[in-house]
N, C-alpha and C. Protein backbone atom coordinates (compact mmCIF):
# COMPACT_ATOMS: atom_id res chain seq x y z
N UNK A 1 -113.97 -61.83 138.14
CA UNK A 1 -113.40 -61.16 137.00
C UNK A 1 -112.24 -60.28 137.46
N UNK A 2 -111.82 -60.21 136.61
CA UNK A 2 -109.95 -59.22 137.07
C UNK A 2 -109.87 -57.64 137.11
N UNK A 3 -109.49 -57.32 137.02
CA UNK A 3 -109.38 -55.50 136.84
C UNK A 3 -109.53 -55.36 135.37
N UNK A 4 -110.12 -54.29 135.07
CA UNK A 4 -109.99 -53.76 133.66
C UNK A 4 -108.58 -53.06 133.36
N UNK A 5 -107.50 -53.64 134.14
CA UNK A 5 -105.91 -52.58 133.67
C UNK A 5 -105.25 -54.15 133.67
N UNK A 6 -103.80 -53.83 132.81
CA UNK A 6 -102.97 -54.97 132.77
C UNK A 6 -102.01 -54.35 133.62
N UNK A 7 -101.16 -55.04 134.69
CA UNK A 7 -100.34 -54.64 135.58
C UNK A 7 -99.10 -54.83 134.51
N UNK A 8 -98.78 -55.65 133.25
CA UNK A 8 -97.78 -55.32 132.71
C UNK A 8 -97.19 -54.34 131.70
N UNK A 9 -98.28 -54.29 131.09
CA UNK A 9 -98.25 -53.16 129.80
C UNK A 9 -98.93 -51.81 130.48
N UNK A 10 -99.62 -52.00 131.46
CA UNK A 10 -100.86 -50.63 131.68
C UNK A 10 -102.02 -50.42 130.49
N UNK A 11 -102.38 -51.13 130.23
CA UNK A 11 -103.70 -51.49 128.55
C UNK A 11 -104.62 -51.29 129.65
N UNK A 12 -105.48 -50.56 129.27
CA UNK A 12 -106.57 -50.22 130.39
C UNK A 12 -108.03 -49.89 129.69
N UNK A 13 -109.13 -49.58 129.97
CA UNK A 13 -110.35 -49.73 128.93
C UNK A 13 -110.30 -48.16 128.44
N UNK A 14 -110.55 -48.43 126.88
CA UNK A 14 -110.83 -46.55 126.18
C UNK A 14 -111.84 -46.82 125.70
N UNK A 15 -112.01 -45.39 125.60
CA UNK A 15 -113.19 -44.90 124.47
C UNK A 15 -113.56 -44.49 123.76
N UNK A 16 -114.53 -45.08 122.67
CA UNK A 16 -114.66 -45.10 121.23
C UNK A 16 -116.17 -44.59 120.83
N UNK A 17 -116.49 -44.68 119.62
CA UNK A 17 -117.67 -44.08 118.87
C UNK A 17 -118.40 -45.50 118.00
N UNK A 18 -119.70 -46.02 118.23
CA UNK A 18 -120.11 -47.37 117.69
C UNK A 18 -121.00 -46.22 116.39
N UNK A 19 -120.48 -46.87 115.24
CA UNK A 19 -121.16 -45.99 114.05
C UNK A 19 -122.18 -46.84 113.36
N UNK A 20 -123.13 -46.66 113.10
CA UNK A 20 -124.35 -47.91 112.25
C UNK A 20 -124.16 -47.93 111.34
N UNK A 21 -123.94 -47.95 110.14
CA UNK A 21 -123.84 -48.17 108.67
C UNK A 21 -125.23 -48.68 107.91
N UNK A 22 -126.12 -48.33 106.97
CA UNK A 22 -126.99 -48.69 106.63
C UNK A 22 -126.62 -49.22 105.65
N UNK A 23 -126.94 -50.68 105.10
CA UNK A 23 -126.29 -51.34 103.51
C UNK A 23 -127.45 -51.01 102.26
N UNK A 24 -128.06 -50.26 102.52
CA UNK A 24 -128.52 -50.58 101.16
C UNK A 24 -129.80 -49.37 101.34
N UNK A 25 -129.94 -48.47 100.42
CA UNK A 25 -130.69 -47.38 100.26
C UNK A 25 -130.41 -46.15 100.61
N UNK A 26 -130.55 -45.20 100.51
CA UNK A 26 -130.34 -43.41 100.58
C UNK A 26 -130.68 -43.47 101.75
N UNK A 27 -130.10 -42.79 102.60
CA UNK A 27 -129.85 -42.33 104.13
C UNK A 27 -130.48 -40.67 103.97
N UNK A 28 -131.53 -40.81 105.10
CA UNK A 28 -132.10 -39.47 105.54
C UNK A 28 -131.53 -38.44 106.26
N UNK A 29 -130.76 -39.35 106.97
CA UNK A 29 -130.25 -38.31 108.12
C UNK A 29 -128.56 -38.98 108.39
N UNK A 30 -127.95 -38.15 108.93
CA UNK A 30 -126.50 -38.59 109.15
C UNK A 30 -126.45 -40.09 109.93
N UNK A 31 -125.14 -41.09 110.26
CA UNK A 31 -125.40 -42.58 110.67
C UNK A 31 -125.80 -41.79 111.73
N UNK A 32 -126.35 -43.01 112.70
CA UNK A 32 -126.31 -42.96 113.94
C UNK A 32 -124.84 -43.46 114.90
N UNK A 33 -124.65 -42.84 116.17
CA UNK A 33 -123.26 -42.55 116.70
C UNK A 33 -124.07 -42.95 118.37
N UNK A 34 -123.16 -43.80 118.76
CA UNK A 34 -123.01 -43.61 120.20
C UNK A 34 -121.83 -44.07 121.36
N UNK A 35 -121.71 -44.44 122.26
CA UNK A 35 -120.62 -44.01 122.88
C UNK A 35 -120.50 -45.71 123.08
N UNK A 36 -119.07 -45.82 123.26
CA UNK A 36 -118.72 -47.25 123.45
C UNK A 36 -117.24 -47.60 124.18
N UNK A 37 -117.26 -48.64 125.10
CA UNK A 37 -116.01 -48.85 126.01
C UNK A 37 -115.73 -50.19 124.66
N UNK A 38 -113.79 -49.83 125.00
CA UNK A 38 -112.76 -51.26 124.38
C UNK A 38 -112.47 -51.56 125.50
N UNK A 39 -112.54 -52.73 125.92
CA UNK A 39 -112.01 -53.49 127.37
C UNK A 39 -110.84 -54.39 127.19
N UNK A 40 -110.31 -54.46 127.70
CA UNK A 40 -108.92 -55.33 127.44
C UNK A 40 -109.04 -56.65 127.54
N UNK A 41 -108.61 -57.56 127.20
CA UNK A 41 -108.94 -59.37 127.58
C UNK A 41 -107.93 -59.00 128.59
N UNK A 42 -108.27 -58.98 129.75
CA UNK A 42 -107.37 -59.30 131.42
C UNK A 42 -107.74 -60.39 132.30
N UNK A 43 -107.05 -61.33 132.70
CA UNK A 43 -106.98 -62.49 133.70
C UNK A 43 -106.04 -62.46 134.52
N UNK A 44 -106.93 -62.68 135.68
CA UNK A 44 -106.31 -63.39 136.85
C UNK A 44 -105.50 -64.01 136.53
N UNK A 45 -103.73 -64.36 136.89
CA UNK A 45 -103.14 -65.04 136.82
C UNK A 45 -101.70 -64.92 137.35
N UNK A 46 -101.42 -66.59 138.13
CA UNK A 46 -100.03 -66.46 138.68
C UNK A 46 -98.81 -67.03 138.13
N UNK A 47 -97.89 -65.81 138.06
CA UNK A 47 -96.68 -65.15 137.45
C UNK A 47 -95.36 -65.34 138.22
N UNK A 48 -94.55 -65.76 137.50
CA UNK A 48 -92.81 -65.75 138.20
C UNK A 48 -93.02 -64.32 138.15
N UNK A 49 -92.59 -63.92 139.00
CA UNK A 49 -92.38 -62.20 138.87
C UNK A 49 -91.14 -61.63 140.16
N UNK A 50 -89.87 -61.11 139.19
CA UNK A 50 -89.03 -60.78 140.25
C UNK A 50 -88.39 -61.62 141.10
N UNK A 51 -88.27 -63.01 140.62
CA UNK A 51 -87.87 -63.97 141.81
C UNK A 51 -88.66 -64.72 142.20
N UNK A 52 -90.33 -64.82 142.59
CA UNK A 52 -90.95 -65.10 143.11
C UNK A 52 -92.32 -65.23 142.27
N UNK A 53 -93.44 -65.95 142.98
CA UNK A 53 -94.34 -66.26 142.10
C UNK A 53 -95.31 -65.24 143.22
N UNK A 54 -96.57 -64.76 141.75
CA UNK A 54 -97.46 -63.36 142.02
C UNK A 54 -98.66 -63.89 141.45
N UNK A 55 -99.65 -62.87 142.14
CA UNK A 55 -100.81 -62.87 141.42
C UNK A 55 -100.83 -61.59 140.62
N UNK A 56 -101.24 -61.26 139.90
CA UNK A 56 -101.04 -60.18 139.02
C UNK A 56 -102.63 -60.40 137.71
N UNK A 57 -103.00 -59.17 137.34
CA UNK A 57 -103.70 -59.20 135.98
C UNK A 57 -103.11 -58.90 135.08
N UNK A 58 -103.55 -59.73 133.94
CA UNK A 58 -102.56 -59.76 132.61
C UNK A 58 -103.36 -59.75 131.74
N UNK A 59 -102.94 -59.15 130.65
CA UNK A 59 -104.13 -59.28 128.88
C UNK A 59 -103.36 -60.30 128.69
N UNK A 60 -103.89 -61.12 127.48
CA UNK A 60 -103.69 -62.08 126.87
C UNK A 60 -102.66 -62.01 125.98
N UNK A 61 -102.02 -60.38 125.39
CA UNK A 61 -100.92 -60.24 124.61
C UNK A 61 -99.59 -60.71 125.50
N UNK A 62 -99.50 -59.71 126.88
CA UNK A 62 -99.03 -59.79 127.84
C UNK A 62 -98.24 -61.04 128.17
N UNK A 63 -99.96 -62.28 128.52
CA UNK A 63 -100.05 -63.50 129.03
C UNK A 63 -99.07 -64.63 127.65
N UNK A 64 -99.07 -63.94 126.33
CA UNK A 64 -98.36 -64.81 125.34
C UNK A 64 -97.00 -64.83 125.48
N UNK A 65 -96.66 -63.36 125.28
CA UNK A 65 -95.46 -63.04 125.23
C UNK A 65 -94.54 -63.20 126.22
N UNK A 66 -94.87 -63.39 127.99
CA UNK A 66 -94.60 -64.32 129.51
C UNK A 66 -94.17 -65.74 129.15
N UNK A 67 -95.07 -65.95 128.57
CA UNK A 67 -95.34 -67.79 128.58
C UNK A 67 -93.89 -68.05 127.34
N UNK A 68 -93.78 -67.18 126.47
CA UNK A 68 -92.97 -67.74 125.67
C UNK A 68 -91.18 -67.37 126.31
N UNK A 69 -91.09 -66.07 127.29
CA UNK A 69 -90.01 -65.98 127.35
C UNK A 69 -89.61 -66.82 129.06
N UNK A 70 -90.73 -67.05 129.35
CA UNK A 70 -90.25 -68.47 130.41
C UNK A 70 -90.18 -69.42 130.21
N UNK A 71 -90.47 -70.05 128.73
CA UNK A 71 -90.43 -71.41 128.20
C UNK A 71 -89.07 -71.29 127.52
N UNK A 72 -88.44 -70.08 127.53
CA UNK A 72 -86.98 -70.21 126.64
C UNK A 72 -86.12 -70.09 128.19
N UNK A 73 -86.52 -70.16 129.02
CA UNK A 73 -85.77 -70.05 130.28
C UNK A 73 -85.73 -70.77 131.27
N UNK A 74 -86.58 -71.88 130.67
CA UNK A 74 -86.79 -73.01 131.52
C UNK A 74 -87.67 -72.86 133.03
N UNK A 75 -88.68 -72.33 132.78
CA UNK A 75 -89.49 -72.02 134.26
C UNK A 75 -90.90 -72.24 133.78
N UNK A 76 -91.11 -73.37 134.69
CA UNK A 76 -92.60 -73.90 134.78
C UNK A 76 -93.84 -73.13 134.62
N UNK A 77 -94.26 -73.11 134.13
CA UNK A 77 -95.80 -71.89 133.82
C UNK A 77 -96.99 -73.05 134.35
């Protein structure tokens, strides 16, 4: 598995609040709350980078937005 950081953007894992929601009946007590990681989609993957080809971790936004501006530039992915 890859790093939890993107070496292009810097998207790295935060943290959030998982809230329960009850659907249906009068609530006794306030929701329930607990603690929760967002992880980034990051992969292993090798990159033209700078001239040269890299290994590098990438999110998948990252990994789209690469793929499309080396396909307008003519370089093999």
């Amino acid at each position: 598995m890859a790093a939890g950081q993107c070496d292009v953007c810097d998207k790295r894992t935060t943290f959030g609040r998982a809230i329960r929601h009850k659907h249906s009946g009068a609530w006794r007590r306030k929701a329930p709350k607990t603690n929760r990681e967002f992880r980034p989609n990051v992969h292993k993957k090798k990159m033209f980078v700078e001239g040269r080809w890299k290994r590098i971790n990438v999110c998948t936004r990252c990994l789209r937005t690469q793929s499309k501006e080396m396909q307008g530039a003519g370089v093999p992915y």
